[in-house]
C-alpha atoms as a PDB file:
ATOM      1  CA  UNK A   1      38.369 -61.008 -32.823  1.00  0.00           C
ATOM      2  CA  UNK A   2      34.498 -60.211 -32.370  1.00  0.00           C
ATOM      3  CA  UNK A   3      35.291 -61.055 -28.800  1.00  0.00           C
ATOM      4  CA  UNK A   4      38.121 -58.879 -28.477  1.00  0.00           C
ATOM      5  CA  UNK A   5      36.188 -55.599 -30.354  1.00  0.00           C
ATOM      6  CA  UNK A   6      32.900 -55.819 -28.146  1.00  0.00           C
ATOM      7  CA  UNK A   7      35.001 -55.680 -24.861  1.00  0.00           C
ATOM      8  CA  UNK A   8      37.043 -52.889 -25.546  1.00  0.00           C
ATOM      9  CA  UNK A   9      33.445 -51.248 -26.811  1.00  0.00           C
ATOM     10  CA  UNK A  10      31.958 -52.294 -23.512  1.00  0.00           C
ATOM     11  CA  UNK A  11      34.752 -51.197 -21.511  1.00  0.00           C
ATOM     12  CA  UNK A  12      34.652 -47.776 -23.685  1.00  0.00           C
ATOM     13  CA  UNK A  13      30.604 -47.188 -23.080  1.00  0.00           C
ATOM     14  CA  UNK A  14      31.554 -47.646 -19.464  1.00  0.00           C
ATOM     15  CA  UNK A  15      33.953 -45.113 -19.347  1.00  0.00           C
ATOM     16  CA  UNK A  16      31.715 -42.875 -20.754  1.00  0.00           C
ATOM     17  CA  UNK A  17      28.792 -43.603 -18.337  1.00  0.00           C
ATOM     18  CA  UNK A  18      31.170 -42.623 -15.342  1.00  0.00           C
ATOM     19  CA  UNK A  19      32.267 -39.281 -16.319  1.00  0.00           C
ATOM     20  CA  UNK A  20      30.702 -36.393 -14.306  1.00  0.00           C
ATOM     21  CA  UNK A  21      29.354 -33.743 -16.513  1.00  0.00           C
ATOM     22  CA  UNK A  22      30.896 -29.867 -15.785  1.00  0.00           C
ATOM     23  CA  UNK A  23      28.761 -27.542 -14.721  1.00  0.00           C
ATOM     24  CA  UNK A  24      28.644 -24.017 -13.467  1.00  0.00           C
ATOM     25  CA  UNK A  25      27.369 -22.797  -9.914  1.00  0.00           C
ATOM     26  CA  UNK A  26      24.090 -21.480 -11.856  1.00  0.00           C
ATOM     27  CA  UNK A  27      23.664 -24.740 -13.394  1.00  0.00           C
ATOM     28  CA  UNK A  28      23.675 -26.829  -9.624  1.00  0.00           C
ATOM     29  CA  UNK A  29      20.319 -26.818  -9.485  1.00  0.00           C
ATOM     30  CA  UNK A  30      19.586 -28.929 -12.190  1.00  0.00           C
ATOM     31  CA  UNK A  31      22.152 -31.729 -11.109  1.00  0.00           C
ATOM     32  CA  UNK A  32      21.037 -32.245  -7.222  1.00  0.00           C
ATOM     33  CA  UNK A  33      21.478 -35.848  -6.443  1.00  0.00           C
ATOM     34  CA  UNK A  34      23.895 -36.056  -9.711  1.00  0.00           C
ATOM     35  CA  UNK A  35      27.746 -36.318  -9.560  1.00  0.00           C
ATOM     36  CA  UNK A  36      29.493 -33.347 -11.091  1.00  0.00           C
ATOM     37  CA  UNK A  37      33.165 -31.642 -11.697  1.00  0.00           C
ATOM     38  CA  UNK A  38      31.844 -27.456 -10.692  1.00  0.00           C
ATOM     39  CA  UNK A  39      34.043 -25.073 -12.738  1.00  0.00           C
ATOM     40  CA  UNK A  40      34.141 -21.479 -11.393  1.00  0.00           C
ATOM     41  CA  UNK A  41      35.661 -18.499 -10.215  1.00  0.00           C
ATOM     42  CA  UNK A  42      36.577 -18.130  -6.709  1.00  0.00           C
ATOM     43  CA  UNK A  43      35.092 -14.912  -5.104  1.00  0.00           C
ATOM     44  CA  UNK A  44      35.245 -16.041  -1.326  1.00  0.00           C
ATOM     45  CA  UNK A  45      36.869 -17.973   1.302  1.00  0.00           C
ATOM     46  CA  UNK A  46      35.515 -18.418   4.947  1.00  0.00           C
ATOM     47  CA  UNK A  47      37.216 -20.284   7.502  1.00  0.00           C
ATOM     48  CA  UNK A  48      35.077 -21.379  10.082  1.00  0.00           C
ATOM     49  CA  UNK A  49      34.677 -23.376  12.949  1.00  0.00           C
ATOM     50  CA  UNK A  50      31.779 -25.962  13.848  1.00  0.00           C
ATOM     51  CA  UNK A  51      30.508 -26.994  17.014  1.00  0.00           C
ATOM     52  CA  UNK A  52      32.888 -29.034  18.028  1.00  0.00           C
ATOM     53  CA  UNK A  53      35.915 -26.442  17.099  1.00  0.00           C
ATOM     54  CA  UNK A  54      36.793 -27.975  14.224  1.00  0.00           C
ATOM     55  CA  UNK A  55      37.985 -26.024  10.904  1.00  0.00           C
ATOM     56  CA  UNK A  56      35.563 -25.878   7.896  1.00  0.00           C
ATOM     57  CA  UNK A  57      35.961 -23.881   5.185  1.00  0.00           C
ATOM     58  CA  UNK A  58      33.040 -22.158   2.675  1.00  0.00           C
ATOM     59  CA  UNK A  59      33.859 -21.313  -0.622  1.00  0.00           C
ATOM     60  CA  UNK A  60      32.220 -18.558  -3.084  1.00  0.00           C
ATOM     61  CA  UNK A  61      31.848 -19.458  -6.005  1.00  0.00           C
ATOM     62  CA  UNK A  62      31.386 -17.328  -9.098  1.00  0.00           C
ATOM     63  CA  UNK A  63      29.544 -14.647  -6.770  1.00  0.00           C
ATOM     64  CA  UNK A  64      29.649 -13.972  -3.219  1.00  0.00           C
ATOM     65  CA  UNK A  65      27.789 -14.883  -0.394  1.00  0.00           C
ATOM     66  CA  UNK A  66      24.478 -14.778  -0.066  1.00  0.00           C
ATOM     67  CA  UNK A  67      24.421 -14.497  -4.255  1.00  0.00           C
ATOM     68  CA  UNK A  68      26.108 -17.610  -4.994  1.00  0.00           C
ATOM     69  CA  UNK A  69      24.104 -20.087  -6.400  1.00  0.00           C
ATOM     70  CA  UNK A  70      25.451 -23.289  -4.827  1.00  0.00           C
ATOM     71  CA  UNK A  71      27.201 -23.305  -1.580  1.00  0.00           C
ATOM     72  CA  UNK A  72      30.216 -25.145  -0.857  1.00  0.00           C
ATOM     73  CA  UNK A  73      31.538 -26.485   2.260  1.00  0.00           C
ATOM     74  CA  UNK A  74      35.144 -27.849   2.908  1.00  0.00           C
ATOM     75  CA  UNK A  75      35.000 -30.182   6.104  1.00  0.00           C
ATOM     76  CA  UNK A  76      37.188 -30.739   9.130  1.00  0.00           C
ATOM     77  CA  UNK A  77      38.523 -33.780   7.744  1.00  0.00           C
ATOM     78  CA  UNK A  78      39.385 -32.775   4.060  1.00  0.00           C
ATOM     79  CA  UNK A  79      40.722 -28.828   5.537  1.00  0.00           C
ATOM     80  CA  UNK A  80      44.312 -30.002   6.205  1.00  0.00           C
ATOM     81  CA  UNK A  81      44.840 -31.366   2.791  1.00  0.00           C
ATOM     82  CA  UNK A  82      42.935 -28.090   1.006  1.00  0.00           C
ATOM     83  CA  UNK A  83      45.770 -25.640   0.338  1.00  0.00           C
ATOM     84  CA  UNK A  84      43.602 -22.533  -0.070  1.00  0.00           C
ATOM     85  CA  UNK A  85      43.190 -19.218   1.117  1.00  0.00           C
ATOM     86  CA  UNK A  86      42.093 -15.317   0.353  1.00  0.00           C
ATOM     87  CA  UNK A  87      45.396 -15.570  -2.265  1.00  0.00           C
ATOM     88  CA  UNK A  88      43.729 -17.357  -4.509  1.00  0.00           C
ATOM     89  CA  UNK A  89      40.508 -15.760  -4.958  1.00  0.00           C
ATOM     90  CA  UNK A  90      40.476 -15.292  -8.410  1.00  0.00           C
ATOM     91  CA  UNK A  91      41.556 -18.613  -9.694  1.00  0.00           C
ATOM     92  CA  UNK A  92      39.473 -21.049 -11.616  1.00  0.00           C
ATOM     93  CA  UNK A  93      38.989 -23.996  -9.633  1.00  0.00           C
ATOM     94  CA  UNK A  94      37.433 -27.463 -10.128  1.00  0.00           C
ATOM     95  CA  UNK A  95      35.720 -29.386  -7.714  1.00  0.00           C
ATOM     96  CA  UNK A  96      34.236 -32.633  -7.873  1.00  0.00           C
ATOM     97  CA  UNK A  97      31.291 -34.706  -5.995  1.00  0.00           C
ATOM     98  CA  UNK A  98      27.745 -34.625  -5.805  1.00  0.00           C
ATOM     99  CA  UNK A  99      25.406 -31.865  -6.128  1.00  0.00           C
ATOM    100  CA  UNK A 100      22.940 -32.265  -2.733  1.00  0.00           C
ATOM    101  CA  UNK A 101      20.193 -29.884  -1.116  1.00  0.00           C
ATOM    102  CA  UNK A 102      20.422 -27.992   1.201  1.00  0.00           C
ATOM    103  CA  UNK A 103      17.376 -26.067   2.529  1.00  0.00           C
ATOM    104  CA  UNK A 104      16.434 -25.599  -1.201  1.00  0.00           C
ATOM    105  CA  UNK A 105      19.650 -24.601  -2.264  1.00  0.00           C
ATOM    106  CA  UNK A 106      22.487 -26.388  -3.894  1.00  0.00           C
ATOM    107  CA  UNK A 107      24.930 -27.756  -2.157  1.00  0.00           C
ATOM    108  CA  UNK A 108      28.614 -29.264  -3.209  1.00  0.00           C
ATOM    109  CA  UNK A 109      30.581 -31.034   0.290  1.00  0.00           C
ATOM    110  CA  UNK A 110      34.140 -31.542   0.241  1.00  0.00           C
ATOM    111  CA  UNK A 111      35.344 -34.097   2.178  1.00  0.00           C
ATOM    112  CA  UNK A 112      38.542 -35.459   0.680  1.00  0.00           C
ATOM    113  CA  UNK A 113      41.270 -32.495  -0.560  1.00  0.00           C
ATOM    114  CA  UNK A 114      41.367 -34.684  -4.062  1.00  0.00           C
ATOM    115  CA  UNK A 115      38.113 -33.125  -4.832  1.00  0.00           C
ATOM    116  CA  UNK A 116      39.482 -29.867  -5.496  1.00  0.00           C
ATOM    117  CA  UNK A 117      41.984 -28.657  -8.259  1.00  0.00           C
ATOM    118  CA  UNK A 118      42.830 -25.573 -10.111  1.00  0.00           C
ATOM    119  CA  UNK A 119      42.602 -24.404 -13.760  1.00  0.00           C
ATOM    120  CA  UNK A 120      45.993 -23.875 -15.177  1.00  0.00           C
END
């Protein structure tokens, strides 16, 4: 029985260890290098291409561009499973991953569409 307890208590702490804390876009900078689920408003979306042609897409979130405080990029691979565009600035959405630098400013990537969701 004292078996059975400690491993569902160990399995339990571990579950708890994983979870990524959620933070807004003015809170980024205090999670660089940290995994993270970013909860905001959309205010902005900028297709884009790269150098090589390829779609990206920048989102806005909780301000626009240049005021936002973390900058998020949505790249060539993850674009065709992203289902977003100027009709959903508004929403709340949810994004998940981890917070990086970029030239001194927060940073989320986007590589896989499961990253993103939206607030019901």
């Amino acid at each position: 029985m004292k078996k059975l307890i400690f491993g569902i208590l160990f399995f339990l702490s571990l579950n708890a260890f994983s979870q990524s804390d959620t933070i807004s876009a003015a809170q980024a900078k205090d999670y660089i290098n940290k995994e993270v689920v970013l909860k905001g408003v959309l205010k902005g979306v900028k297709p884009f291409k790269d150098r090589n042609g390829k779609d990206i897409i920048f989102l806005d979130i909780d301000e626009s561009y240049p005021n936002t405080a973390i900058g998020v990029t949505i790249f060539p691979d993850a674009v065709p499973e992203v289902k977003i565009g100027p009709e959903d600035i508004g929403r709340t959405i949810l994004i998940s991953g981890i917070v990086q630098d970029y030239r001194g400013k927060p940073s989320l990537p986007v590589s896989e569409g499961k990253q993103i969701s939206w607030k019901p």
